[in-house]
Each structure stands twice: as structure tokens, then as C-alpha cells.
C-alpha atoms as a PDB file:
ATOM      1  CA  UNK A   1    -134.242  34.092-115.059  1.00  0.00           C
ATOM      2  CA  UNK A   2    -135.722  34.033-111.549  1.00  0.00           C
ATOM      3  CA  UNK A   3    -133.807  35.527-108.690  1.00  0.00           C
ATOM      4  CA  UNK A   4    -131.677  32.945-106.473  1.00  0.00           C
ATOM      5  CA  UNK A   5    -130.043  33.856-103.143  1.00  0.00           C
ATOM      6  CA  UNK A   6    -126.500  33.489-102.499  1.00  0.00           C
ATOM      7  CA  UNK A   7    -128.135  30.158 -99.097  1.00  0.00           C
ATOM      8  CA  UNK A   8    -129.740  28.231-101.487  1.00  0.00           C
ATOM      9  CA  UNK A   9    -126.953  28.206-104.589  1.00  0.00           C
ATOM     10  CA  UNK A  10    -124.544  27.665-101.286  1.00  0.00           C
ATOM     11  CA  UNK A  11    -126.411  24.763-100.215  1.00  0.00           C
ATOM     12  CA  UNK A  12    -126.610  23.587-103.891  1.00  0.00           C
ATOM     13  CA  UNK A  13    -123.219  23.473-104.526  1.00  0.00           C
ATOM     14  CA  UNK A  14    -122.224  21.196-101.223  1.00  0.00           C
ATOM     15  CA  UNK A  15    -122.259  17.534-101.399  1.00  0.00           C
ATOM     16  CA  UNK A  16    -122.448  15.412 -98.663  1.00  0.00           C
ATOM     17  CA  UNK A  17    -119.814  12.883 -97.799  1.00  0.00           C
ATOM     18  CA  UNK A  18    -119.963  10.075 -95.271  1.00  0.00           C
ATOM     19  CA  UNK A  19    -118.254  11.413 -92.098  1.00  0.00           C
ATOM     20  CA  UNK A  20    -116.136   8.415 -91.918  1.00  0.00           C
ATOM     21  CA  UNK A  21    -114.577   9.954 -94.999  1.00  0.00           C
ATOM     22  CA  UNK A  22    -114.276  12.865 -93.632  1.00  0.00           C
ATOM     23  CA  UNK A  23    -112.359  11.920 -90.546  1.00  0.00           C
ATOM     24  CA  UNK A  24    -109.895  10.039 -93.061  1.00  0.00           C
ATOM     25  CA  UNK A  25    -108.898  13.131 -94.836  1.00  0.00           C
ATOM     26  CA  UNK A  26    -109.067  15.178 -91.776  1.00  0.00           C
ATOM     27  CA  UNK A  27    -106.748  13.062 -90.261  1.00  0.00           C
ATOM     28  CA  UNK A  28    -104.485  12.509 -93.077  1.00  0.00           C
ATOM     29  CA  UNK A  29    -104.270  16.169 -93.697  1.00  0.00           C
ATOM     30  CA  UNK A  30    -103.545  17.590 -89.739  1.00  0.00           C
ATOM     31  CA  UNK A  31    -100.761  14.251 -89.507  1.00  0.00           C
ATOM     32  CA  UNK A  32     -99.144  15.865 -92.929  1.00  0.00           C
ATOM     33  CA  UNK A  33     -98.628  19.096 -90.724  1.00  0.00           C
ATOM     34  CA  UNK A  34     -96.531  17.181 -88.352  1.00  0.00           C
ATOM     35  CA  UNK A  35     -94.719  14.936 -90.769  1.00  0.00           C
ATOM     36  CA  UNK A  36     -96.923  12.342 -90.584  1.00  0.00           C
ATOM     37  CA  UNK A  37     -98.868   9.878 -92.949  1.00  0.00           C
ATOM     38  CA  UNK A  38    -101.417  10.585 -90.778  1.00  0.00           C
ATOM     39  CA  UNK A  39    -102.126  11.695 -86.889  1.00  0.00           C
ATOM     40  CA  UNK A  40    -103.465   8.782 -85.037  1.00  0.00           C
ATOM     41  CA  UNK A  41     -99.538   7.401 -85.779  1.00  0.00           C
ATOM     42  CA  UNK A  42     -98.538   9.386 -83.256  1.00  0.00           C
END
């Protein structure tokens, strides 16, 4: 088995999302901190 280091299994292992997706549950999430469906309601 050859040797891996921990930055390439890392980088593996993430998957890339669109960052208008990301913004979506970013928002979402902080707006359910304040009571909120999500933060640009506010």
C-alpha cells in the first residue's frame, strides 16, 4: 500500500459545490440563529 499524506486524502475527500449553493445554506443556516427562515428576511 503506498504511503498517502494526510493534504492529498484531505483534498480527496472535498467536493466542490457551486457557491451559489453555498450562499443558500449559509444563509439559511446564520437566519436559523436568529429565528429566521433565513437572514436576508431581515
Amino acid at each position: 500500500m503506498p504511503m498517502v499524506g494526510i493534504r492529498e486524502v484531505y483534498r480527496e475527500a472535498q467536493t466542490m459545490r457551486p457557491w451559489d449553493d453555498v450562499y443558500e445554506d449559509l444563509c439559511k443556516d446564520l437566519g436559523s440563529h436568529y429565528g429566521l427562515n433565513d437572514i436576508r428576511e431581515a
